[in-house]
N, C-alpha and C. Protein backbone atom coordinates (compact mmCIF):
# COMPACT_ATOMS: atom_id res chain seq x y z
N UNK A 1 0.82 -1.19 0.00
CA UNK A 1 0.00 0.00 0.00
C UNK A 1 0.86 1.25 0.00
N UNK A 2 1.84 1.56 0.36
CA UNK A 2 2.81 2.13 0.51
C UNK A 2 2.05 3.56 1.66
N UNK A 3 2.42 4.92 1.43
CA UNK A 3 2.23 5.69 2.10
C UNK A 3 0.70 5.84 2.26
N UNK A 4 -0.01 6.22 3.35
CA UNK A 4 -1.27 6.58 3.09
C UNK A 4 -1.53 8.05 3.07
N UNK A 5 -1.96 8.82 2.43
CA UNK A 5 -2.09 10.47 1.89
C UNK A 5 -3.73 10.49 2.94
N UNK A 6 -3.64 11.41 3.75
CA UNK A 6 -5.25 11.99 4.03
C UNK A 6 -5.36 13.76 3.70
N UNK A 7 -6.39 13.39 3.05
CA UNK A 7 -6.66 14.66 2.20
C UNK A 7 -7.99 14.91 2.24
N UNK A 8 -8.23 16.36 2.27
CA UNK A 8 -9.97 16.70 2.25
C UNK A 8 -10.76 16.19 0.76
N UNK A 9 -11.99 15.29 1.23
CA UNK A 9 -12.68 15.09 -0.06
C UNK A 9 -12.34 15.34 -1.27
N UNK A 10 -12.79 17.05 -1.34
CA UNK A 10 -11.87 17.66 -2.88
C UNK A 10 -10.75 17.38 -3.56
N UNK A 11 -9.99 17.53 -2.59
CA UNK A 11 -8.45 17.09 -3.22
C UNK A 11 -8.83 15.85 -4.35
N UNK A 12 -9.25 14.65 -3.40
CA UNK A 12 -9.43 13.14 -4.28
C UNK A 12 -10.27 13.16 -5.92
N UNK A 13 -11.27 14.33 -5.43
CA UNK A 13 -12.34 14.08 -6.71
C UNK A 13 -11.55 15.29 -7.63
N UNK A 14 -10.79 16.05 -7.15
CA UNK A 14 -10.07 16.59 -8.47
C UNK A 14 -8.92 15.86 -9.04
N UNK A 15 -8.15 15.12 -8.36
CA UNK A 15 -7.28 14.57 -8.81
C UNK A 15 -7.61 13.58 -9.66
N UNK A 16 -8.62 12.44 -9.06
CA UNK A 16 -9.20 11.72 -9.81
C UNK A 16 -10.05 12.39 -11.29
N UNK A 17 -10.57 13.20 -11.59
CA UNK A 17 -10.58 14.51 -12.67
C UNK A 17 -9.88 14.84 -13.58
N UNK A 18 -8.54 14.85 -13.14
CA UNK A 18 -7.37 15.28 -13.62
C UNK A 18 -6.25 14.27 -14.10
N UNK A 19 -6.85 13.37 -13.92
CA UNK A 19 -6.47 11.88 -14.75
C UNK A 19 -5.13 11.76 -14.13
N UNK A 20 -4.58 11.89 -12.89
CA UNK A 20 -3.83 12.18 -12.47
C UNK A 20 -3.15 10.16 -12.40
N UNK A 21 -1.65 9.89 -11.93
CA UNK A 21 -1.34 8.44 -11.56
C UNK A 21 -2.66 8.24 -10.17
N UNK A 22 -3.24 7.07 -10.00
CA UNK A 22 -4.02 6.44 -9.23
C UNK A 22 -2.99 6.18 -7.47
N UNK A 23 -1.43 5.93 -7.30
CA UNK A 23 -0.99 5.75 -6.40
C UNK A 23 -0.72 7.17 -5.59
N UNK A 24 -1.31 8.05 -5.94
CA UNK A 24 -0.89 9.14 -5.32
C UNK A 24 -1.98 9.77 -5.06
N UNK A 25 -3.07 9.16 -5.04
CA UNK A 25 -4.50 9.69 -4.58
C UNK A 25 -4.33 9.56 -2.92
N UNK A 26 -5.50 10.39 -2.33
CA UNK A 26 -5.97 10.09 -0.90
C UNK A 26 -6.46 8.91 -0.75
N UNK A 27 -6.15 8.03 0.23
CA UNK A 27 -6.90 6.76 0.20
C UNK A 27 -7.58 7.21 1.70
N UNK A 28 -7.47 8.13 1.98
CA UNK A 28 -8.12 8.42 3.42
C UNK A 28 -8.72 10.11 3.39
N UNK A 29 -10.08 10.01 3.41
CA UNK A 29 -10.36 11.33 3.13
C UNK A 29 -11.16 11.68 4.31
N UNK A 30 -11.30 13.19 3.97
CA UNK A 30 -12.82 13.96 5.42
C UNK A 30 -13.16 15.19 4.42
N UNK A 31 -14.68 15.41 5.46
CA UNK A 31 -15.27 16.38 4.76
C UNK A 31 -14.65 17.57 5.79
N UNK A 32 -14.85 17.86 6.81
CA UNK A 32 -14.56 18.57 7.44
C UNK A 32 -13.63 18.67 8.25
N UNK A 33 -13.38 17.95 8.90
CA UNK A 33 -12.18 17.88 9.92
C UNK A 33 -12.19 16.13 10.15
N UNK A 34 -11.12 15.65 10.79
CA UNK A 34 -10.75 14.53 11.25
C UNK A 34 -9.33 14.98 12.45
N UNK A 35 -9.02 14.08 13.50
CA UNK A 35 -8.37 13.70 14.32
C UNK A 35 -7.86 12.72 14.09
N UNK A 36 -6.45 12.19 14.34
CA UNK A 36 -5.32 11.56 14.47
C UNK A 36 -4.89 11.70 15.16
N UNK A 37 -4.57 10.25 15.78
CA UNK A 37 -3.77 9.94 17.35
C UNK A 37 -2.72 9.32 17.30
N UNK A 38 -1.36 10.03 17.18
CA UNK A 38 -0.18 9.32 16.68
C UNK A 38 0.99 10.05 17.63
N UNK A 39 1.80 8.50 17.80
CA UNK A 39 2.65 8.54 18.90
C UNK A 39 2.57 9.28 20.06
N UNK A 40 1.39 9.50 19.98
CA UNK A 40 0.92 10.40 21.52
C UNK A 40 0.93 11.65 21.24
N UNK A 41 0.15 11.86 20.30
CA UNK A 41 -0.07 13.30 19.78
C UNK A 41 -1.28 13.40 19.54
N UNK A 42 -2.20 14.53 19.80
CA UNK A 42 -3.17 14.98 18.87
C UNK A 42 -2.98 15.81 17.37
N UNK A 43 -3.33 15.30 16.29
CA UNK A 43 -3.45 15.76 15.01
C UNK A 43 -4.75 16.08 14.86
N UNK A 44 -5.25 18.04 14.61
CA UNK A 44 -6.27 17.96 14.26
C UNK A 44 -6.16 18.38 12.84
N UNK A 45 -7.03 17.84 11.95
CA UNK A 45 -6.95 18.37 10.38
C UNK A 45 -8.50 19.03 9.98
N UNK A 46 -8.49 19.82 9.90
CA UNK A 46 -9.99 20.98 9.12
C UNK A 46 -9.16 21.63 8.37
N UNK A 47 -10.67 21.37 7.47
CA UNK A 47 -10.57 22.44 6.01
C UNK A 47 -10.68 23.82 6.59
N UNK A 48 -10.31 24.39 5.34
CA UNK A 48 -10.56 25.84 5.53
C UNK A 48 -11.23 26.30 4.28
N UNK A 49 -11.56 27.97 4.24
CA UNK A 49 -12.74 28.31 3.13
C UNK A 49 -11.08 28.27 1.83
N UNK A 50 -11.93 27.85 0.63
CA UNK A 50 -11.31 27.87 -0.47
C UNK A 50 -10.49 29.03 -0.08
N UNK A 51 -8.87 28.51 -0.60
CA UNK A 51 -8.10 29.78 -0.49
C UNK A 51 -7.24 29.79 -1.15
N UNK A 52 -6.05 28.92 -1.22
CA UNK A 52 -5.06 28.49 -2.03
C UNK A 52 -5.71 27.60 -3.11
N UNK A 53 -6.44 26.55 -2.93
CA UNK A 53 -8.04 25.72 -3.81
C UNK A 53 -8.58 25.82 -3.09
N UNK A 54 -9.59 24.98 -3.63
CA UNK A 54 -10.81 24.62 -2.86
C UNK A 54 -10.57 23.51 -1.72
N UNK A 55 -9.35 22.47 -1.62
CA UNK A 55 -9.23 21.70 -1.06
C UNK A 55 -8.45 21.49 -0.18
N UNK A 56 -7.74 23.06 0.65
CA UNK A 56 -6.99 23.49 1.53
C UNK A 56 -7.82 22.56 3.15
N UNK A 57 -6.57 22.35 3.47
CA UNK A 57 -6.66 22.01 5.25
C UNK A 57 -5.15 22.72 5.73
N UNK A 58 -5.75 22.77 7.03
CA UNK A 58 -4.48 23.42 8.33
C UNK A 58 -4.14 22.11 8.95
N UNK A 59 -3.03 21.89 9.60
CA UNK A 59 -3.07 20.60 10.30
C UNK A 59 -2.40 20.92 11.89
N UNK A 60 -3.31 20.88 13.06
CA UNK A 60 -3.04 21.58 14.01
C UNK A 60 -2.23 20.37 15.33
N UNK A 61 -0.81 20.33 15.20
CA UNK A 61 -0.13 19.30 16.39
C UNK A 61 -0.47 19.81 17.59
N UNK A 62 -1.83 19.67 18.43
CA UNK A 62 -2.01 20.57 19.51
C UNK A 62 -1.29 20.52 20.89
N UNK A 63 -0.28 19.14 20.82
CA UNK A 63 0.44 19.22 21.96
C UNK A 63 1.61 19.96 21.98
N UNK A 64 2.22 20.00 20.93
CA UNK A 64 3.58 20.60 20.46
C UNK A 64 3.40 22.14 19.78
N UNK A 65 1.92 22.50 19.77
CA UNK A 65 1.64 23.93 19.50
C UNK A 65 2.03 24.09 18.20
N UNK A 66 2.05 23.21 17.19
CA UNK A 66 2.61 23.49 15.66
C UNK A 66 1.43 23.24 14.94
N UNK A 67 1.39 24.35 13.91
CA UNK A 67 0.12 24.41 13.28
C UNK A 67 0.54 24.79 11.40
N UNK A 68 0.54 23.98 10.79
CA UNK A 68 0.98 23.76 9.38
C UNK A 68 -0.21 23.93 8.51
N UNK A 69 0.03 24.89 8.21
CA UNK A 69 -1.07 26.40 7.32
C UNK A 69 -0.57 25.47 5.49
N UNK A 70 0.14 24.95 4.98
CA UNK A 70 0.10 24.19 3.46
C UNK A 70 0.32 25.70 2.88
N UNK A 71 -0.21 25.68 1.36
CA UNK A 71 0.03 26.96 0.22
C UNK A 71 -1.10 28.10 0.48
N UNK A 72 -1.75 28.37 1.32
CA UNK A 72 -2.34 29.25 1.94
C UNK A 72 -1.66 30.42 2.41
N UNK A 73 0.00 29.98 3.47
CA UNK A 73 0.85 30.36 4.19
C UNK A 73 2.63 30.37 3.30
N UNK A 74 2.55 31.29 2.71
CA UNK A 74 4.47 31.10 2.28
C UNK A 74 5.56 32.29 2.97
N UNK A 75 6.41 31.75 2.94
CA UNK A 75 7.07 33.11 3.73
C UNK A 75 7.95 33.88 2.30
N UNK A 76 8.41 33.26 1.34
CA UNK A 76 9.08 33.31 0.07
C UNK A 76 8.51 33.76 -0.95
N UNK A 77 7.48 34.47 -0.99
CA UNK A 77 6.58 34.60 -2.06
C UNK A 77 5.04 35.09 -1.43
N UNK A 78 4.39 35.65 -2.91
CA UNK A 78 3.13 36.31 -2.15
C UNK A 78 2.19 34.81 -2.82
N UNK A 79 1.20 35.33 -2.00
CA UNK A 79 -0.19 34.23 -1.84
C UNK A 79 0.07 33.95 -3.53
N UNK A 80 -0.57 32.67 -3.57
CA UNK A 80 -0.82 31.72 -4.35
C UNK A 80 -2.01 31.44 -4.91
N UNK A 81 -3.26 31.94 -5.13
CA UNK A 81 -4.91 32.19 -5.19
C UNK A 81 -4.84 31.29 -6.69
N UNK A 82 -4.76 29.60 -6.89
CA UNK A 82 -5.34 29.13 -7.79
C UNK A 82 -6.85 29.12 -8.29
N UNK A 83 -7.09 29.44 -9.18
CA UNK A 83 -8.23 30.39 -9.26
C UNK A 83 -9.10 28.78 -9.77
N UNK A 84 -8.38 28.49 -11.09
CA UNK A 84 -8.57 27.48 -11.87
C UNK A 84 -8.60 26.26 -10.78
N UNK A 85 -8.40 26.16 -9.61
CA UNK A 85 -8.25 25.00 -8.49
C UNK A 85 -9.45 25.23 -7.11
N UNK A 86 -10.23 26.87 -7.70
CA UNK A 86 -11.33 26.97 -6.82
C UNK A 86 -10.17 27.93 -5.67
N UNK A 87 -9.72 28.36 -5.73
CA UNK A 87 -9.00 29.39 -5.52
C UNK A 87 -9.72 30.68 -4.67
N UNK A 88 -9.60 31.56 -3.48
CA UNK A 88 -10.37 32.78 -3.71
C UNK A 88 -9.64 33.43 -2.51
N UNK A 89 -9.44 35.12 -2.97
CA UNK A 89 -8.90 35.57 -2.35
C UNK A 89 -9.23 35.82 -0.93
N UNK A 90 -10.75 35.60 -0.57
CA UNK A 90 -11.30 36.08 0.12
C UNK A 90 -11.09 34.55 1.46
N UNK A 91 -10.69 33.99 0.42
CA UNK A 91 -11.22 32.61 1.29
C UNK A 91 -9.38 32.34 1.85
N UNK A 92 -8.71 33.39 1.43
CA UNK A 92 -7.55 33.15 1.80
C UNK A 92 -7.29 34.15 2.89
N UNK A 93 -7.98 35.38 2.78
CA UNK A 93 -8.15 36.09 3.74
C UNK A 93 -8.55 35.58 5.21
N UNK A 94 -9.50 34.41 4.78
CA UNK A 94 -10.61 33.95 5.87
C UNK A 94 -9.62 32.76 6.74
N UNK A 95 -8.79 32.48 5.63
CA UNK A 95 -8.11 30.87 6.53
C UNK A 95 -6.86 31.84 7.33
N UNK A 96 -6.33 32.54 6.90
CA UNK A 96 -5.15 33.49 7.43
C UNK A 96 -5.62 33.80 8.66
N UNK A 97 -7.01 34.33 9.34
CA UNK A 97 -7.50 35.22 9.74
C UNK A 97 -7.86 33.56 10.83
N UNK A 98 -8.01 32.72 10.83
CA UNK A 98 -8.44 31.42 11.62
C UNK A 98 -7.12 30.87 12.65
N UNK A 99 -5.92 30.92 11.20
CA UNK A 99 -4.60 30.28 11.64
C UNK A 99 -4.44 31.57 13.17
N UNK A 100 -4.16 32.71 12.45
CA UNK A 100 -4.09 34.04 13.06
C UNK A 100 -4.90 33.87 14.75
N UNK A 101 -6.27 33.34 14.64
CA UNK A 101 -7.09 33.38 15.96
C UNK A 101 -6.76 32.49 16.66
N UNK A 102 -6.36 31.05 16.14
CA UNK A 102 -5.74 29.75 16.58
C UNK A 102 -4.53 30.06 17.17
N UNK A 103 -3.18 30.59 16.56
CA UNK A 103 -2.16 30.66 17.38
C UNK A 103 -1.69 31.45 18.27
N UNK A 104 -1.09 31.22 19.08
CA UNK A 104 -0.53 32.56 19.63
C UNK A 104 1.01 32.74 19.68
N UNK A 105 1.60 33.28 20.92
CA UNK A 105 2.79 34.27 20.24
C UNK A 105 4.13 32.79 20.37
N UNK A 106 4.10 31.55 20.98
CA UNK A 106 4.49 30.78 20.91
C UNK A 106 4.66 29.58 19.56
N UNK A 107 3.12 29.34 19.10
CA UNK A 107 2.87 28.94 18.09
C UNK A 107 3.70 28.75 16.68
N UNK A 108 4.68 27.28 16.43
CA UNK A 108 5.43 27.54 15.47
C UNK A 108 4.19 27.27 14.42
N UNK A 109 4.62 27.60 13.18
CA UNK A 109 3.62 27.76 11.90
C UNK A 109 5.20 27.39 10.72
N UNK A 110 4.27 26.27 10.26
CA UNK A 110 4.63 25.86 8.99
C UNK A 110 4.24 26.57 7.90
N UNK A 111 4.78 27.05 6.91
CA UNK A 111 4.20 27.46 5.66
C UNK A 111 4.45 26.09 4.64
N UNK A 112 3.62 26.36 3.60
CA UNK A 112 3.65 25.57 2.39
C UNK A 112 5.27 25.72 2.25
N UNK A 113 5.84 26.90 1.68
CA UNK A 113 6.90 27.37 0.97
C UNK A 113 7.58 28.29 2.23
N UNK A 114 8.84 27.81 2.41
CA UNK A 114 9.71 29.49 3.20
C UNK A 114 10.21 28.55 4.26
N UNK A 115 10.19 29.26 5.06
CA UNK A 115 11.26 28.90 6.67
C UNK A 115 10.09 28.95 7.65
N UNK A 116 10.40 28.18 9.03
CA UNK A 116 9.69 28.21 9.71
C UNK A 116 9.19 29.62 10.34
N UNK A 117 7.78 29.86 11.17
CA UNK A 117 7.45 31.10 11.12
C UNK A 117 6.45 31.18 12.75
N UNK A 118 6.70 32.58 13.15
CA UNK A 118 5.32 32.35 14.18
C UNK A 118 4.26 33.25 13.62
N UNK A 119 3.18 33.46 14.45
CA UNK A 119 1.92 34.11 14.25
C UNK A 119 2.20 35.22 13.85
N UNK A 120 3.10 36.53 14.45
CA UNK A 120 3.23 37.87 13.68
C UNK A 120 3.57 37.49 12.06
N UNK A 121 4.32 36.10 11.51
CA UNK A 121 4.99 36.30 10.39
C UNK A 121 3.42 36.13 9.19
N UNK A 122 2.39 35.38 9.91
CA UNK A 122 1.29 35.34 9.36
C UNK A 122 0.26 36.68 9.13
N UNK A 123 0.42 37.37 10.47
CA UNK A 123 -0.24 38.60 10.22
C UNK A 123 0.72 39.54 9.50
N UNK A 124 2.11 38.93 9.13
CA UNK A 124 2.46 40.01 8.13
C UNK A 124 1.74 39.77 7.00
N UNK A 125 1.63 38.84 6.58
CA UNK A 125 1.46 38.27 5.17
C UNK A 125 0.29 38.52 4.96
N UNK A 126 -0.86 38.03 6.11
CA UNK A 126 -2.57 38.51 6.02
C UNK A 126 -2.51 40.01 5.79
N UNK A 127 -1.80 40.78 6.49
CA UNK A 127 -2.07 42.53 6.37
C UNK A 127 -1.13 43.09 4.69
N UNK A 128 -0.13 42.14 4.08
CA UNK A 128 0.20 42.64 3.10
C UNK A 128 -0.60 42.58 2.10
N UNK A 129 -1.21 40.89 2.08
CA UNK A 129 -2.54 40.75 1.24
C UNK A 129 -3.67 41.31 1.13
N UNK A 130 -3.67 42.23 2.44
CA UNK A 130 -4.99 43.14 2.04
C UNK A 130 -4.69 44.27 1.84
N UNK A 131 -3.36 45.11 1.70
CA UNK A 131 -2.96 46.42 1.53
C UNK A 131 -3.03 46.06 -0.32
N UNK A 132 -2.54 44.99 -0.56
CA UNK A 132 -2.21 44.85 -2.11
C UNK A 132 -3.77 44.51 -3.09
N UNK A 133 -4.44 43.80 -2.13
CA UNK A 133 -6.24 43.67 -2.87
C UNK A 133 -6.61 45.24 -2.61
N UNK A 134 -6.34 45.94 -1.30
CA UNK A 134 -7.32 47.01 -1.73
C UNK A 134 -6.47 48.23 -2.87
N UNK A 135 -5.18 48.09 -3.04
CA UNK A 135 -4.86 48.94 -4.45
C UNK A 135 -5.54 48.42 -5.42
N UNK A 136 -5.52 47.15 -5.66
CA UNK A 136 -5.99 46.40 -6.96
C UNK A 136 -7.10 46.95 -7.49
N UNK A 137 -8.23 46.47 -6.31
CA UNK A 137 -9.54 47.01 -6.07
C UNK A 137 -9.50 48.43 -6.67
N UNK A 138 -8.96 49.60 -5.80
CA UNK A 138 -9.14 50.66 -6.29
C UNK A 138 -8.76 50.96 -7.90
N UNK A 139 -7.38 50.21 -8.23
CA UNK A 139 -7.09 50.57 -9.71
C UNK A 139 -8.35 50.43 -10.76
N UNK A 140 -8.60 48.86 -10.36
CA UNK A 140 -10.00 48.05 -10.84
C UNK A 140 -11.29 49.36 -11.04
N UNK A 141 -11.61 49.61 -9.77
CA UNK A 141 -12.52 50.76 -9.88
C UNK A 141 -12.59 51.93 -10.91
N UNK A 142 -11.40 52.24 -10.73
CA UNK A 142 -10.84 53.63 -12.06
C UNK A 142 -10.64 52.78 -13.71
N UNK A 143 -10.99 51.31 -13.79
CA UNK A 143 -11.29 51.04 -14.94
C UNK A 143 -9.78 50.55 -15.74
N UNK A 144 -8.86 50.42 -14.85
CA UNK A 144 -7.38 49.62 -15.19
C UNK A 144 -7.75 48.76 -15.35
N UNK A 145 -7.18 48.38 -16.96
CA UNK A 145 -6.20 47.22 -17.52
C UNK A 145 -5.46 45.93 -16.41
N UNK A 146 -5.75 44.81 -16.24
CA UNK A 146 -4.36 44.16 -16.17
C UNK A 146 -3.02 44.29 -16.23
N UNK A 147 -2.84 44.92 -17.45
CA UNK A 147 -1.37 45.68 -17.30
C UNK A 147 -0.90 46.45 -17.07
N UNK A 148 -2.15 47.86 -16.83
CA UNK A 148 -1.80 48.81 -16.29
C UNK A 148 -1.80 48.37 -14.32
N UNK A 149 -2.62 47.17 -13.76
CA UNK A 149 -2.34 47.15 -12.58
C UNK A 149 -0.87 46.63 -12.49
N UNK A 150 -0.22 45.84 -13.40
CA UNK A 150 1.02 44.97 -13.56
C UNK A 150 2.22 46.33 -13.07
N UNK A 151 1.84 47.13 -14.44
CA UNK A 151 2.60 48.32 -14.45
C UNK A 151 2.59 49.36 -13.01
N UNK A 152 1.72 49.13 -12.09
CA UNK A 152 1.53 50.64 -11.85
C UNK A 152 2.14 50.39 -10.47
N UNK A 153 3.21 49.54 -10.14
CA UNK A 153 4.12 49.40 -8.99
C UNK A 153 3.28 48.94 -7.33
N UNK A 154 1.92 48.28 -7.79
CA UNK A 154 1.16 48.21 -6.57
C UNK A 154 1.77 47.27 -5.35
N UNK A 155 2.91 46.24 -5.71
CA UNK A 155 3.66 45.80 -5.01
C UNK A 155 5.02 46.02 -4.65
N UNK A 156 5.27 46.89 -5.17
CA UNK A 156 6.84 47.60 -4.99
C UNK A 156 7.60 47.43 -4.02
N UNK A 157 6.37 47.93 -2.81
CA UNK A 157 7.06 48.19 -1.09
C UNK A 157 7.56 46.33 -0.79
N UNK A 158 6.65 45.62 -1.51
CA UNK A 158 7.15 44.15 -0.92
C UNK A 158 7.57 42.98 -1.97
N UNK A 159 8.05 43.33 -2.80
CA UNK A 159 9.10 42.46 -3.99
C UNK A 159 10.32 42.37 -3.32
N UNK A 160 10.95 43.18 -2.22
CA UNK A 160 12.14 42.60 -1.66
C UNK A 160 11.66 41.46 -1.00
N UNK A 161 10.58 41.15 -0.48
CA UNK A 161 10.47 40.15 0.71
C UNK A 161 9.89 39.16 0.17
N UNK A 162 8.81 39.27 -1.05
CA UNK A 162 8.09 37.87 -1.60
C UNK A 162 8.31 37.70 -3.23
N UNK A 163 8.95 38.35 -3.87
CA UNK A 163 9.06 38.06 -4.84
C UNK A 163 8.63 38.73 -5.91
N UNK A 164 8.10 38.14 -7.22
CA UNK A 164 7.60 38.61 -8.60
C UNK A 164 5.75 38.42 -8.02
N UNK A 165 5.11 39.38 -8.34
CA UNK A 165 3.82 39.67 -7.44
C UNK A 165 3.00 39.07 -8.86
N UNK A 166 3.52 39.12 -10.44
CA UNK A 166 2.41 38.79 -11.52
C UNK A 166 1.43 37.80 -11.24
N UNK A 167 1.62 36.63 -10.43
CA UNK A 167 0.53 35.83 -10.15
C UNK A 167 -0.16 36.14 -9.55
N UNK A 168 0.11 36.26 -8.32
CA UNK A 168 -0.94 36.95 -6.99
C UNK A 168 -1.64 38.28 -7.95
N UNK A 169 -1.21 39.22 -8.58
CA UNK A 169 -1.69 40.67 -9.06
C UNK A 169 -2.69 39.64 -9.79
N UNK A 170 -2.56 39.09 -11.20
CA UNK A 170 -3.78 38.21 -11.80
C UNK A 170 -4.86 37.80 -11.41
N UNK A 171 -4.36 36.80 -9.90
CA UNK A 171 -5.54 36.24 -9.58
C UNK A 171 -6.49 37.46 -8.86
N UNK A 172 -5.89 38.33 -8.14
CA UNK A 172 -6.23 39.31 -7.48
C UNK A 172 -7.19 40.79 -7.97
N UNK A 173 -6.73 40.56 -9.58
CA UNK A 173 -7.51 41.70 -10.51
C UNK A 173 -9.13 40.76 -10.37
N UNK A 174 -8.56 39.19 -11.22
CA UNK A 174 -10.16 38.59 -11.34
C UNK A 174 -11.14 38.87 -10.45
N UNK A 175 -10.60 38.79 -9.37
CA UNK A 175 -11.99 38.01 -8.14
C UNK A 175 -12.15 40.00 -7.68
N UNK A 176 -11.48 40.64 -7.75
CA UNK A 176 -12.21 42.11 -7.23
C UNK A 176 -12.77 42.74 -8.48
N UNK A 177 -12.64 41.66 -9.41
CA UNK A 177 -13.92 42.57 -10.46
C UNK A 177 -13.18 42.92 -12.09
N UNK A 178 -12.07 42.88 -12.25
CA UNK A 178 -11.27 42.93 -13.82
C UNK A 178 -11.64 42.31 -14.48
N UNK A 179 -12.24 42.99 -15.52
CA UNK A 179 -11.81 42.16 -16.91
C UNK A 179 -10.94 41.77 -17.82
């Protein structure tokens, strides 16, 4: 049988979708949350609202206070909003904003991508993501182009810290309203 993968519902029925190899499916799924009791640990696993996809979970080690946020959470790069995977910015806002109420100032946090992190490194990332949706938003409003949001330096202040912003800016024009 080799490894067993547990993954939220979604994950399985897109992969299976996606004609993906059959050994690398979930053979253990949940709709909402599930618990795991391993080596004397509590593992809690809940979904969260579509954010990174539709088929995001947190996975919370509640004895050891470690709470592993997946592509929701990167420290190397800005958010990830697969749009085409059920993706939404809002729903990334919403899981940020959960991890955020869940941990506190002890709390190590896994990201998908980056170095290990605590709770302020999350509310950096939740408060950059919403300084950068509400420029978008506003450009959006005044009737910008895509490329004029590309162009018009709305991530400037934070390309030293996460990178090339063109993905996140894309997914970020769609869902506040661009055509």
């Amino acid at each position: 049988m080799g490894i067993a993968i547990l993954a939220n519902d979604r994950v399985r029925v897109r992969m299976v979708g996606e004609m993906r190899p059959e050994d690398g499916f979930p053979i253990l799924t949940f709709s909402d949350t599930t618990t795991v009791h391993l080596n004397g640990e509590e593992v809690y696993v809940f979904t969260v609202p579509p954010a990174h996809t539709d088929g995001d979970s947190f996975i919370h080690f509640r004895g050891a206070d470690v709470l592993h946020l997946g592509d929701v959470f990167r420290t190397n790069n800005f958010p990830y909003i697969d749009i085409a995977r059920g993706g939404t910015l809002r729903g990334t806002l919403e899981a940020l904003g959960m991890a955020i109420g869940m941990s506190g100032p002890d709390t190590l946090i896994i990201p998908g991508h980056g170095a290990l992190s605590r709770r302020e490194d999350v509310i950096e990332f939740r408060d950059m993501t919403i300084v950068v949706a509400e420029r978008v938003e506003m450009l959006v409003r005044e009737g910008a182009t895509i490329e004029e949001v590309l162009a018009a330096g709305t991530t400037a202040d934070y390309e030293d810290k996460w990178g090339d912003p063109e993905r996140f800016l894309r997914g970020v024009y769609v869902e506040v309203g661009g055509q």
